[in-house]
Protein backbone atom coordinates (compact mmCIF):
# COMPACT_ATOMS: atom_id res chain seq x y z
CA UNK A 1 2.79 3.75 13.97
CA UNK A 2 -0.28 2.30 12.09
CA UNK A 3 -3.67 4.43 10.75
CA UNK A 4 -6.13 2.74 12.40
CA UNK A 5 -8.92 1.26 9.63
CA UNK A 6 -12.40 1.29 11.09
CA UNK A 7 -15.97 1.21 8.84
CA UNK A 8 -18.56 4.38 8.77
CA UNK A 9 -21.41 3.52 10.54
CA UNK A 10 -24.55 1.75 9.10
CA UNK A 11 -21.92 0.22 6.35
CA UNK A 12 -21.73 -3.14 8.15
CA UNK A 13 -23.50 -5.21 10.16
CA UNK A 14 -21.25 -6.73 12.37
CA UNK A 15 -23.95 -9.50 14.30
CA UNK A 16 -24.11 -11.05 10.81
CA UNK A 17 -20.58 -10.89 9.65
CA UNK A 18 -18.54 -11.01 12.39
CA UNK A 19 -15.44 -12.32 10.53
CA UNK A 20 -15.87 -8.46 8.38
CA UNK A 21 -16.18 -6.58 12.08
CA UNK A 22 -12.93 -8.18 12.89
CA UNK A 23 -10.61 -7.08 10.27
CA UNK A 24 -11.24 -3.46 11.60
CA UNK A 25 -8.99 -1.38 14.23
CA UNK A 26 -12.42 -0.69 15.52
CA UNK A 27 -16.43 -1.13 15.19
CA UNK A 28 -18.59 1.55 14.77
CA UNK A 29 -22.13 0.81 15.34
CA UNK A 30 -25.42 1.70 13.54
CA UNK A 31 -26.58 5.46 15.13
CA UNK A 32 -28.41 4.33 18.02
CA UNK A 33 -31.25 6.51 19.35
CA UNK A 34 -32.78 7.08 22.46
CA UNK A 35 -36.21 5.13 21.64
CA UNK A 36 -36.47 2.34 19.03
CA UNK A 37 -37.03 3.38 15.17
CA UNK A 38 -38.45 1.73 12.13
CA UNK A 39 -36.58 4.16 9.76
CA UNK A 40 -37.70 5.34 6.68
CA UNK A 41 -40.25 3.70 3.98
CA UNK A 42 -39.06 1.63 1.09
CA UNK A 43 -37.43 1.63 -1.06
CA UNK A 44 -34.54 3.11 0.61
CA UNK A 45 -31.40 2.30 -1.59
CA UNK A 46 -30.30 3.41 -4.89
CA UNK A 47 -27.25 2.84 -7.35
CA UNK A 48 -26.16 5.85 -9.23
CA UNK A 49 -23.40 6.01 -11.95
CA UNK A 50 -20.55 6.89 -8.79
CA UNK A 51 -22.01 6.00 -5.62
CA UNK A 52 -25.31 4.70 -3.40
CA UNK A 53 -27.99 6.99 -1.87
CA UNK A 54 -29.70 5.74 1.11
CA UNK A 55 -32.59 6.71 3.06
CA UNK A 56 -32.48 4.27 6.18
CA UNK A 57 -33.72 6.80 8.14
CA UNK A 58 -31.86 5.74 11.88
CA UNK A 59 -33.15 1.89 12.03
CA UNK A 60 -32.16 0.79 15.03
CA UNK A 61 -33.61 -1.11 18.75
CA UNK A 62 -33.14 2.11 20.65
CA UNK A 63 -30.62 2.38 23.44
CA UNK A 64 -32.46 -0.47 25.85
CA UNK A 65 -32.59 -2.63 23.22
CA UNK A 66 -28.87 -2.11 21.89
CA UNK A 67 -27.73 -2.02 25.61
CA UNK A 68 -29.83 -5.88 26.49
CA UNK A 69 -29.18 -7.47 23.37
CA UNK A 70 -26.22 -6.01 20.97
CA UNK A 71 -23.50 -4.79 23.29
CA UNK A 72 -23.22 -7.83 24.72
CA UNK A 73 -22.72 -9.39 21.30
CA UNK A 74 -20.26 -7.03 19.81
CA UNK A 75 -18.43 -7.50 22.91
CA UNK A 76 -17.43 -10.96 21.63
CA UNK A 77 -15.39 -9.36 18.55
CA UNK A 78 -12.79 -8.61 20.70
CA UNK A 79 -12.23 -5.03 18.47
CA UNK A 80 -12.26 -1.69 20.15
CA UNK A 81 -16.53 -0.67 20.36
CA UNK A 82 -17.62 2.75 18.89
CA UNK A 83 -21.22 3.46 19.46
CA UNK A 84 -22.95 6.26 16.56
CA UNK A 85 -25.37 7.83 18.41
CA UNK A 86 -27.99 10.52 16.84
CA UNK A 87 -31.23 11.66 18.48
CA UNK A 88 -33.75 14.89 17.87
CA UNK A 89 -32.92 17.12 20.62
CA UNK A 90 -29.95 17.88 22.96
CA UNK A 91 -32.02 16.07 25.40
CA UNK A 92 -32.23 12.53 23.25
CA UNK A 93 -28.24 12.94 22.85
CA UNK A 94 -28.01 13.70 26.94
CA UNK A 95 -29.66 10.38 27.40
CA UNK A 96 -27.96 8.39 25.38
CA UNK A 97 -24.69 8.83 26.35
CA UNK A 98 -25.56 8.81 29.95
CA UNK A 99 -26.54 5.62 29.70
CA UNK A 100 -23.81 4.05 27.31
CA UNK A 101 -21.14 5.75 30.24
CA UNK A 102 -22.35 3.31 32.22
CA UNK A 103 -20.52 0.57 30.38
CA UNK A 104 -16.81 0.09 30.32
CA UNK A 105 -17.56 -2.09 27.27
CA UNK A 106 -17.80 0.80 24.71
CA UNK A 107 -14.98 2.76 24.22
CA UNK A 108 -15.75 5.60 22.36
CA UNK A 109 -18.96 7.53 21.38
CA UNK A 110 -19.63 8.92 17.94
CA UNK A 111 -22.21 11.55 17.59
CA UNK A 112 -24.23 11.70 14.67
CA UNK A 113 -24.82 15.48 14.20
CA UNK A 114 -25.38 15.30 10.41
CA UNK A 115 -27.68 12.17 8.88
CA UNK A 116 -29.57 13.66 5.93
CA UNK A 117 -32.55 11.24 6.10
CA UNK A 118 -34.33 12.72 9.19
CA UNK A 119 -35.17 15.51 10.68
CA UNK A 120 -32.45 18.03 12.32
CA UNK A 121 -32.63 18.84 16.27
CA UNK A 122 -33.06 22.62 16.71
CA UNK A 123 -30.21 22.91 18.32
CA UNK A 124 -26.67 23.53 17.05
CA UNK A 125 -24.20 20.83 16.84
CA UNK A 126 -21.89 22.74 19.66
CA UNK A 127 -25.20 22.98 21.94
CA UNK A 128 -25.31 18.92 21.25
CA UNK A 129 -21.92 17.87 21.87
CA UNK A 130 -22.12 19.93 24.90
CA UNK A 131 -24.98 17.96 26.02
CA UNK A 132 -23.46 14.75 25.21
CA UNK A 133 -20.35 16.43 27.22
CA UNK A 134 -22.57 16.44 30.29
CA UNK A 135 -23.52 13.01 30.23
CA UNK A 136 -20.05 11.47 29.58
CA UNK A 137 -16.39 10.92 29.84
CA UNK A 138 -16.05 8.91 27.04
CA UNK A 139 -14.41 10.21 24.08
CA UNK A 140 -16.54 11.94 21.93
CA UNK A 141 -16.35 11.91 17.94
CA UNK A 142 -18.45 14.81 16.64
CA UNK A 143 -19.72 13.55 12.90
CA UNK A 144 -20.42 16.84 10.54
CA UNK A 145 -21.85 17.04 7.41
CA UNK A 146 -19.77 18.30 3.94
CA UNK A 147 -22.81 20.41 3.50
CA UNK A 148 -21.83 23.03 6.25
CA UNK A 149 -21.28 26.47 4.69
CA UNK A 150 -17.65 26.76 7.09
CA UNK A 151 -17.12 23.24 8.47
CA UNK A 152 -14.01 24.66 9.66
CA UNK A 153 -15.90 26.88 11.66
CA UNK A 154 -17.85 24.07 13.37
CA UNK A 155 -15.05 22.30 13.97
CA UNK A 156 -14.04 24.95 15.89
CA UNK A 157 -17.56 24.87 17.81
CA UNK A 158 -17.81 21.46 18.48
CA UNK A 159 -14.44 21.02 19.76
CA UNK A 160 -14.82 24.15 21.94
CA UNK A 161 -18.04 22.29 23.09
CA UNK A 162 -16.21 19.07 24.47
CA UNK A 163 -15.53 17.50 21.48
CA UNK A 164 -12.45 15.21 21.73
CA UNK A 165 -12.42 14.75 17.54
CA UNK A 166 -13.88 14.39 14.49
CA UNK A 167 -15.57 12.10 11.67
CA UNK A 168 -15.12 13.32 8.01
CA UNK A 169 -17.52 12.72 6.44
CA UNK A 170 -21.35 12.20 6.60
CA UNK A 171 -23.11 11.60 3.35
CA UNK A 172 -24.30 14.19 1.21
CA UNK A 173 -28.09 14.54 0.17
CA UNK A 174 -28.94 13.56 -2.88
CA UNK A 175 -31.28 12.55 -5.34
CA UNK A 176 -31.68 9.79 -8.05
CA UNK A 177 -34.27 9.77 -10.43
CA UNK A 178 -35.66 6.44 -12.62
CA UNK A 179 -34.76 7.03 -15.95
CA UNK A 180 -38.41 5.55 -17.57
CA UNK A 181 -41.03 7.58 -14.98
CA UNK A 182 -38.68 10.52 -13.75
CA UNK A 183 -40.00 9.40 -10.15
CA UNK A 184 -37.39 9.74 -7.66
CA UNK A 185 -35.76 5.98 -7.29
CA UNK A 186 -35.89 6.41 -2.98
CA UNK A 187 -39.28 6.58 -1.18
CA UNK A 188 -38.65 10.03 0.65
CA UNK A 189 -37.27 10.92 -3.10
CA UNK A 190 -33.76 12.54 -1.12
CA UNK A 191 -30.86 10.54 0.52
CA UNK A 192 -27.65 10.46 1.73
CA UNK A 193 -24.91 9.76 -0.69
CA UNK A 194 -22.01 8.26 -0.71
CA UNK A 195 -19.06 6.65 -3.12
CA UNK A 196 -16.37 7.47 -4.70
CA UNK A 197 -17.41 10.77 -6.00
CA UNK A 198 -17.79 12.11 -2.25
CA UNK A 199 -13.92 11.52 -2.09
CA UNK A 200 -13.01 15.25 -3.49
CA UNK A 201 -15.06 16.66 -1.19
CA UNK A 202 -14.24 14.70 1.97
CA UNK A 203 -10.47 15.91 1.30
CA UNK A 204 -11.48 19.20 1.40
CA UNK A 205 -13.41 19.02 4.84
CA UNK A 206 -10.57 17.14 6.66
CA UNK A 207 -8.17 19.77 5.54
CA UNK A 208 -10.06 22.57 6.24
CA UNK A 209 -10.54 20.99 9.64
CA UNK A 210 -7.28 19.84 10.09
CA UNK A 211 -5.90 23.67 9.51
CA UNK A 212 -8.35 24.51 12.14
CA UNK A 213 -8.03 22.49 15.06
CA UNK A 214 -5.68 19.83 16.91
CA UNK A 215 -8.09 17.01 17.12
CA UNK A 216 -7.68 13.38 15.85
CA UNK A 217 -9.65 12.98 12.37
CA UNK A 218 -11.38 10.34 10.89
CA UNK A 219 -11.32 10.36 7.93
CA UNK A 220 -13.99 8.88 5.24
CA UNK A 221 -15.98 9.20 2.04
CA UNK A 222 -15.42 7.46 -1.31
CA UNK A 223 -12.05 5.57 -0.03
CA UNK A 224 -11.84 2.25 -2.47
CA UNK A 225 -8.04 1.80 -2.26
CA UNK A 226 -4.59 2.34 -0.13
CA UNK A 227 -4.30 5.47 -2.12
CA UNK A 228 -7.08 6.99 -1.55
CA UNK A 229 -6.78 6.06 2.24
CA UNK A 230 -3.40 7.93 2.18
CA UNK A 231 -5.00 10.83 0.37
CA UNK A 232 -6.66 11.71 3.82
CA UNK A 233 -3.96 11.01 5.99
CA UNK A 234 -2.57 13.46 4.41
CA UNK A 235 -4.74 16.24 4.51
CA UNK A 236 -5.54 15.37 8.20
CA UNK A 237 -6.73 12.07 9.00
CA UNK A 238 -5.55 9.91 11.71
CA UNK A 239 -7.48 7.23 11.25
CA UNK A 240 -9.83 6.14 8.01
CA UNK A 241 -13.72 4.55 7.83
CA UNK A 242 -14.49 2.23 5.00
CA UNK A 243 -18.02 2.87 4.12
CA UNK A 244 -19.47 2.02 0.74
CA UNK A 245 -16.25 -0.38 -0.63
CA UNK A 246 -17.59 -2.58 2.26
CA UNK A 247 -21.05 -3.71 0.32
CA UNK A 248 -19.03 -5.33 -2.53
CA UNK A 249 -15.63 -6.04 -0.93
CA UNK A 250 -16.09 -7.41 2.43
CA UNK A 251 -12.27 -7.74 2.92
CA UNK A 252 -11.50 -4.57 1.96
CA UNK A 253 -10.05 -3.74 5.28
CA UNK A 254 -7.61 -5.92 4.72
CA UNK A 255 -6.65 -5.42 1.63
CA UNK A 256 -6.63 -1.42 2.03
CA UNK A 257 -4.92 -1.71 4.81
CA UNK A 258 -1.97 -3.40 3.15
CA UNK A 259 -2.29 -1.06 -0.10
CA UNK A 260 -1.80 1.95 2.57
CA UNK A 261 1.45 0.53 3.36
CA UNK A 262 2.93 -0.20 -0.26
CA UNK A 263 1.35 3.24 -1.27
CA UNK A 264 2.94 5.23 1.93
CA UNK A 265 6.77 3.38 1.36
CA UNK A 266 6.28 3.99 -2.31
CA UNK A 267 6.05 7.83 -1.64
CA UNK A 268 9.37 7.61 1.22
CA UNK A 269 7.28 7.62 4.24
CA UNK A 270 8.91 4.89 6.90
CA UNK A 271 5.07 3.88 7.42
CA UNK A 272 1.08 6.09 6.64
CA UNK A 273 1.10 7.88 9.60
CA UNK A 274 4.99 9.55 8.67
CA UNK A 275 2.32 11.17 5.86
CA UNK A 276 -0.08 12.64 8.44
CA UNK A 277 -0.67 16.61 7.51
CA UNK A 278 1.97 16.56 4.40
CA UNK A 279 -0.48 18.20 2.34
CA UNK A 280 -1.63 20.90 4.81
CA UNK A 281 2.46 21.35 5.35
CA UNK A 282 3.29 21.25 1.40
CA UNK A 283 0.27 23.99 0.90
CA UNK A 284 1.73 26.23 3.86
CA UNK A 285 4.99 26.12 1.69
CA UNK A 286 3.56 27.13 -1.11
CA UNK A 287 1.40 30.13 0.53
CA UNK A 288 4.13 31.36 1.57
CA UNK A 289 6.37 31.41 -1.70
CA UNK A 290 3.45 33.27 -3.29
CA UNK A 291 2.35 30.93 -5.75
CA UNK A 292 -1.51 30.91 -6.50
CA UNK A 293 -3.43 28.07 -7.36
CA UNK A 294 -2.87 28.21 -10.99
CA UNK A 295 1.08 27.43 -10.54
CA UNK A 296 2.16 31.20 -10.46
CA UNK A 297 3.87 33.57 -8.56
CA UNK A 298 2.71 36.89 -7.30
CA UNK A 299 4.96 38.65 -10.04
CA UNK A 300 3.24 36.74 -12.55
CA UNK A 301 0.68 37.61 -15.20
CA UNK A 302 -1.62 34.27 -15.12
């Protein structure tokens, strides 16, 4: 049984480089919101030492627009369709997915509870997957932020809610200054950040989330190599998103994918998914010996 490889959304464009979109298990589309957007003033990228902030801001043609002039498109890639969608209210998420049910085309619907570059809807992210509930029977992916306070806890929530999994994780706001003027380097001065430095704390949300509900997990943030894609399995992951690796390796799907393998074999597992929760199991173990996190028992003076 293979981990499925798919890309975090707004990482690639698939219209323009189809030949990326089909090395996946599985496209995930741009967030696409009820009404068409502009997004966010430039500039809105910048390099830092470990990673790339963005401030796109939810570009995108709006739901008509995808529905007349990019589904139809993507359906050519011949890869399984998920659709990010994100909105401002329960109501823009209602819509949405109400109309995307209406084509067979799309097979599973990604909600974007947690970009950092707008504004939040008032409600919670249960009281929007429960909308998006309403509206659909497609599988829903609820996508949270590493920024919660007790992302276990809305887990729990959005699964309760209608949620049929998760996506682990969104960026993390950030900010990147130039170093001549001191002026923030991104035109709304905060943005979402990703790279290799959001790894540690993607591992941590997947298995806190993975000890807390019996959902399947994608898993992403800072992956680069096989390794680091087996890291999440895991901890919790059933499947893994590419997202930054993609801008300077556009074959990294494939080459991840085979570094999974070799990494997974190399370890004793018959194939990646044989490595699914080890971590969550292994740390069970050792709860239950009495060993802290500092390598000693109860009994002993650390």
């Amino acid at each position: 049984m293979t981990v499925p490889i798919l890309n975090a959304s707004g990482c690639l464009d698939a219209l323009t480089a189809p030949e990326v979109a089909r090395t996946l298990d599985g496209f995930v589309t741009k967030t696409i919101t009820p009404l068409p957007r502009e997004g966010n003033a430039p500039p809105r990228l910048a390099e830092t030492e470990s990673g790339l902030l963005n401030s796109i801001g939810l570009q995108g043609p709006g739901v008509d627009g995808f529905v007349a002039e990019h589904l139809p498109r993507l359906v050519q890639l011949e890869v399984p369709l998920w659709v990010s969608v994100g909105g401002f209210s329960a109501g823009d998420f209602e819509v949405v997915c109400e109309q995307l049910d209406e084509h067979p085309e799309v097979d599973t619907i990604e909600l974007n509870l947690s970009c950092p570059n707008v504004d939040e809807a008032p409600e919670s992210s249960a009281e929007l997957v429960a909308a998006a509930r309403a509206a659909t029977g497609k599988p829903l992916y609820a996508k949270l932020s590493p920024a919660l306070w007790d992302v276990a806890e809305s887990a729990r929530a959005v699964v309760a809610a209608g949620a049929d999994g998760l996506s682990l994780v969104n960026t993390i706001r950030g900010l990147a200054l130039d170093p001549h003027t001191l002026a923030p380097k991104l035109a709304r001065a905060l943005g979402g950040y990703s790279g290799p430095a959001l790894k540690p704390i993607a591992l941590a949300c997947v298995y806190a989330c993975a000890t807390a509900v019996e959902v399947p997990v994608v898993g992403m943030g800072g992956v680069r190599t096989g390794l680091d894609a087996l890291e999440l399995v895991a901890v919790g992951a059933t499947a893994v998103a590419l997202g930054t690796v993609l801008f300077g390796d556009p074959g990294a799907a494939t080459r991840i994918r085979t570094e999974l393998v070799a990494e997974a074999v190399a370890r004793g597992f018959g194939d990646p998914s044989a490595a699914h929760r080890t971590s969550v199991v292994n740390a069970e173990k050792t709860l239950h010996m009495g060993v802290n996190s500092s390598g000693c028992t109860e009994r002993e003076d650390c």
